[in-house]
Protein backbone atom coordinates (compact mmCIF):
# COMPACT_ATOMS: atom_id res chain seq x y z
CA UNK A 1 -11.23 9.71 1.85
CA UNK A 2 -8.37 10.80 4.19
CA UNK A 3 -5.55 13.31 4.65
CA UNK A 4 -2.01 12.67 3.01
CA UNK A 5 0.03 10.32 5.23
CA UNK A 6 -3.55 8.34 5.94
CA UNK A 7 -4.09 4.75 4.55
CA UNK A 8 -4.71 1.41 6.14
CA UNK A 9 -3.37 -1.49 7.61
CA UNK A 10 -2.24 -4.05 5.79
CA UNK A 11 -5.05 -6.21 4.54
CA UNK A 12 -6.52 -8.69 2.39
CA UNK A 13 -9.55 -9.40 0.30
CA UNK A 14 -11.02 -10.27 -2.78
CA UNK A 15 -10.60 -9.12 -6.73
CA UNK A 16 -12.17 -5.64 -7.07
CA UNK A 17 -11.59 -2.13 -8.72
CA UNK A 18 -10.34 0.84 -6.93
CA UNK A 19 -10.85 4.22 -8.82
CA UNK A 20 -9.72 7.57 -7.72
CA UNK A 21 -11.72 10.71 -8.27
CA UNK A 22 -9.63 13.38 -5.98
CA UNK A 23 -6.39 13.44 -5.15
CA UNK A 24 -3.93 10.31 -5.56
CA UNK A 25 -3.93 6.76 -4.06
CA UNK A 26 -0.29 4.86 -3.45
CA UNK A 27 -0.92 1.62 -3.46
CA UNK A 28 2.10 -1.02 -1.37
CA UNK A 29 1.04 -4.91 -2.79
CA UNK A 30 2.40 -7.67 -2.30
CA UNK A 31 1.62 -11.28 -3.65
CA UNK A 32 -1.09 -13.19 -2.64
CA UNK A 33 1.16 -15.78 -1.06
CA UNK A 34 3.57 -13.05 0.75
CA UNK A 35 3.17 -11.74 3.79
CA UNK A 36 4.78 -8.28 4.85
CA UNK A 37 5.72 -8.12 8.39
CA UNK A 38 4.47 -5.49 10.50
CA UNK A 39 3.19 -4.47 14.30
CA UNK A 40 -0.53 -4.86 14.05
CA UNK A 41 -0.85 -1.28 16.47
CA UNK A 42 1.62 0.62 13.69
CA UNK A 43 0.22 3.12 11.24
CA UNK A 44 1.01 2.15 7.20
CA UNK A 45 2.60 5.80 7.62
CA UNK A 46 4.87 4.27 10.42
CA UNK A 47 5.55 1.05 8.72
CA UNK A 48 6.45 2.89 5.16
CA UNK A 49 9.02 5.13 7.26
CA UNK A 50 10.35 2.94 9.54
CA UNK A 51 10.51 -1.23 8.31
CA UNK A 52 10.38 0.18 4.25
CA UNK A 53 13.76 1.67 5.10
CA UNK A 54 15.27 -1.42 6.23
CA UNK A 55 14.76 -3.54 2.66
CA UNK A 56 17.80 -3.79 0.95
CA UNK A 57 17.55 -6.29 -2.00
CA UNK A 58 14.82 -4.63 -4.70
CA UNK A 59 12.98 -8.53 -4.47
CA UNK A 60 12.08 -7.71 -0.63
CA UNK A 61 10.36 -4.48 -1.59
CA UNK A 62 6.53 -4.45 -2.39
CA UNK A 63 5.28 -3.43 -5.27
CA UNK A 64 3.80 -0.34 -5.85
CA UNK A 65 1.97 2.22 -7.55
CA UNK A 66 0.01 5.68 -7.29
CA UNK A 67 -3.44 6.26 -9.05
CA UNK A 68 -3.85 9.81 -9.71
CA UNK A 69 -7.48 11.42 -10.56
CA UNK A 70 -9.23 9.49 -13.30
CA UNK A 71 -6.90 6.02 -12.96
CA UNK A 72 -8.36 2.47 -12.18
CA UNK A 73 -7.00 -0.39 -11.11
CA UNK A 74 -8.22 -3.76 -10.65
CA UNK A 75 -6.53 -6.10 -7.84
C-alpha cells in the first residue's frame, strides 16, 4: 500500500504472485541475469525520472507493465 510515485528499490527474490485489489501496480523487470544500475540511497521515483531517461536503444529499457484492480501476475 503506498501513495502514487511510491514503490521500492530494486530487488530480487523468488517466483510468486502479485495481485492488485486498489489502485494500479507498474511493475520495471528485468531478467534474472541483468542487473539495472542504480544509487542504492535513490528512490525508484528518482531512478525512473532521472537514469530511465538516459536509455536510448529499446533493448536497454526494462520491461514493464501496470496491473490495474483485479490483474495477477506471476514473476
Amino acid at each position: 500500500i503506498g501513495n502514487s510515485g511510491s514503490g521500492v528499490q530494486w530487488h530480487v527474490h523468488g517466483p510468486g504472485f502479485s495481485e492488485t485489489i486498489h489502485g494500479r501496480k507498474h511493475w520495471v523487470l528485468y531478467p534474472f541475469d541483468k542487473k539495472p544500475t542504480f544509487h542504492p540511497d535513490q528512490t525508484s521515483l528518482n531512478w525512473m525520472y532521472y537514469d530511465y531517461q538516459t536509455f536510448e536503444k529499446p533493448q536497454d529499457k526494462p520491461l514493464e507493465c501496470t496491473l490495474h484492480p483485479g490483474d495477477l501476475i506471476y514473476l
